[in-house]
Protein backbone atom coordinates (compact mmCIF):
# COMPACT_ATOMS: atom_id res chain seq x y z
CA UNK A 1 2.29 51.02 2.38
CA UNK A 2 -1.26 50.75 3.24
CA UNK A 3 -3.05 54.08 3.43
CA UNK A 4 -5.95 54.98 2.17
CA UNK A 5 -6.86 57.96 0.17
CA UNK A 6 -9.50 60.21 -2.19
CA UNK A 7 -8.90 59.76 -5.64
CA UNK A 8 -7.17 60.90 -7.67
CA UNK A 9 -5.19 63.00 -4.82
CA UNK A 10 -2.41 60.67 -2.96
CA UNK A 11 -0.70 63.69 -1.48
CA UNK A 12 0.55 66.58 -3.56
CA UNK A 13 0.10 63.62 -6.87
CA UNK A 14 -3.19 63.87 -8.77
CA UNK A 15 -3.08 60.03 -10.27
CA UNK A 16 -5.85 61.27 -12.78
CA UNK A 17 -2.86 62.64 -14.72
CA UNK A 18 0.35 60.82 -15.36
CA UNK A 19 1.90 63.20 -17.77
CA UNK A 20 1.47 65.69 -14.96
CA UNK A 21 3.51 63.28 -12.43
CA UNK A 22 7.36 63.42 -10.96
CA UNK A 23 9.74 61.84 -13.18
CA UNK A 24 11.68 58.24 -12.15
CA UNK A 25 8.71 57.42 -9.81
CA UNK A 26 6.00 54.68 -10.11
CA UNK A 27 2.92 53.94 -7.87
CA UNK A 28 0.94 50.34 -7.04
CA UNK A 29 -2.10 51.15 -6.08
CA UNK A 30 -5.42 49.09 -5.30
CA UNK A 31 -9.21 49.68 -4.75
CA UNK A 32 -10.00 48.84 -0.79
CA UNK A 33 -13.05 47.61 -2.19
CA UNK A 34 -13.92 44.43 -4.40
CA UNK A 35 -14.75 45.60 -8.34
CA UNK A 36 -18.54 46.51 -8.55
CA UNK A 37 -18.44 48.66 -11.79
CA UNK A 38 -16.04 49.17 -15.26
CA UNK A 39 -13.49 51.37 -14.75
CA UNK A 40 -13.57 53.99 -17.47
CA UNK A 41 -10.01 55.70 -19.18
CA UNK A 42 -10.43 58.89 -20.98
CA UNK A 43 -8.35 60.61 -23.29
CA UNK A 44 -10.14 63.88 -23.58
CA UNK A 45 -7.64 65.67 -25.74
CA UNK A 46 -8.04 62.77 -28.51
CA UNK A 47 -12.37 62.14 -27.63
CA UNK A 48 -11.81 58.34 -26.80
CA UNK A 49 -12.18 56.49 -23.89
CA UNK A 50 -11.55 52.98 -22.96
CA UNK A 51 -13.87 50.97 -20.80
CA UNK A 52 -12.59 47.85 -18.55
CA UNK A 53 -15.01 45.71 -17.06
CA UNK A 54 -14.48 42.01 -14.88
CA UNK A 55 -17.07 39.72 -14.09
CA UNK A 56 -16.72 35.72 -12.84
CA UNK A 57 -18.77 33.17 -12.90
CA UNK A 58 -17.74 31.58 -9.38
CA UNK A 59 -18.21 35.38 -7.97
CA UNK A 60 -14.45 35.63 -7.10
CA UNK A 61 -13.84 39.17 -5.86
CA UNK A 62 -11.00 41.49 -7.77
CA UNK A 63 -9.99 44.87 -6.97
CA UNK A 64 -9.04 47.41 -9.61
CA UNK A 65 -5.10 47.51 -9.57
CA UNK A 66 -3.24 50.62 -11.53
CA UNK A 67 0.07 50.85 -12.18
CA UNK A 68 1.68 54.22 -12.66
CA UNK A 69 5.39 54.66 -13.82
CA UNK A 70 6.72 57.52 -14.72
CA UNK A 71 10.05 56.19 -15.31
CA UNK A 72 11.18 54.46 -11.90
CA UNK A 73 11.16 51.04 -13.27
CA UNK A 74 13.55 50.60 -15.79
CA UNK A 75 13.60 54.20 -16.74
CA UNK A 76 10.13 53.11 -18.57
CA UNK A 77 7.00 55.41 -18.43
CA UNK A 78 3.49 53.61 -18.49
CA UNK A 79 0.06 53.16 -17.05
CA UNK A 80 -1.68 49.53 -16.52
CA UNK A 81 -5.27 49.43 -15.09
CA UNK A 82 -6.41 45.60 -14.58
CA UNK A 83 -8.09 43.24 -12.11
CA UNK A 84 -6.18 41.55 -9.57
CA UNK A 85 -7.48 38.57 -6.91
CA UNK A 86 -5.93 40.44 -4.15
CA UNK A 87 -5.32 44.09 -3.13
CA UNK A 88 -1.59 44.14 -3.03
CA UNK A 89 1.74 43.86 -4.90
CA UNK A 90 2.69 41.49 -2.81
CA UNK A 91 0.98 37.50 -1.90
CA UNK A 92 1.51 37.94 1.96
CA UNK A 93 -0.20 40.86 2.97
CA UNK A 94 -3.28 40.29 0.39
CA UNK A 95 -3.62 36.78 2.38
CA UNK A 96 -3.32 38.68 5.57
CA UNK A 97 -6.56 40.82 5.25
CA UNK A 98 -8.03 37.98 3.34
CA UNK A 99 -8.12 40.31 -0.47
CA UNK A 100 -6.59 36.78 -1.79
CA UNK A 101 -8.48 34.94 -4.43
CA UNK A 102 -8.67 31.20 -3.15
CA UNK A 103 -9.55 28.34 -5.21
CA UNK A 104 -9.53 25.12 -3.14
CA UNK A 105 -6.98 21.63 -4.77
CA UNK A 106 -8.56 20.41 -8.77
CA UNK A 107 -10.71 23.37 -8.79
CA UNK A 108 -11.28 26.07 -11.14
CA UNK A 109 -12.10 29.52 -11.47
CA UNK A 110 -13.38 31.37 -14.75
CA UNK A 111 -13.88 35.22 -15.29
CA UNK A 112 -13.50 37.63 -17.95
């Protein structure tokens, strides 16, 4: 699905808190927009935080991808935040509205 929405709120789910979540559910989500600042994790209860930045050299765009999954994969429970070259789970559609990262026959792309 393709909808957009306010974080954290995607319906009745705040995404902000995965503990809080249904059970034996998972959500794919990506930013509409390309990555223009870290994305910050906190863990208020334990005064940490974890900071994720991207940048690339050939100025390839990447989106912010999380994964939420509160045990509908596998039964596992787990959240992933990283950057991704297109803004969906799936090659096709991200090529569709042109979110695909393209690098053109003996090239190469660097970022970190």
């Amino acid at each position: 699905m393709n909808k957009a929405f306010n974080w954290p709120k995607l319906g009745e789910d705040d995404l902000s808190r995965p503990k809080d979540l249904p059970a034996n559910r998972g959500w794919k989500i990506f930013t509409a927009d390309p990555i223009a600042a870290p994305a910050v994790i906190k863990y208020p209860k334990r005064n940490r935080q974890l900071t994720i930045e991207y940048s690339s050299e050939d100025s390839m765009a990447a989106y912010w991808g999380i994964w939420i999954n509160t045990g509908g994969w596998c039964g596992h429970k787990h959240f992933a935040l990283e950057p991704t070259t297109g803004r969906f789970d799936d090659l096709e559609p991200a090529v569709a509205d042109h979110s695909v990262g393209r690098i053109p026959p003996l090239s190469k792309r660097s970022w970190t």
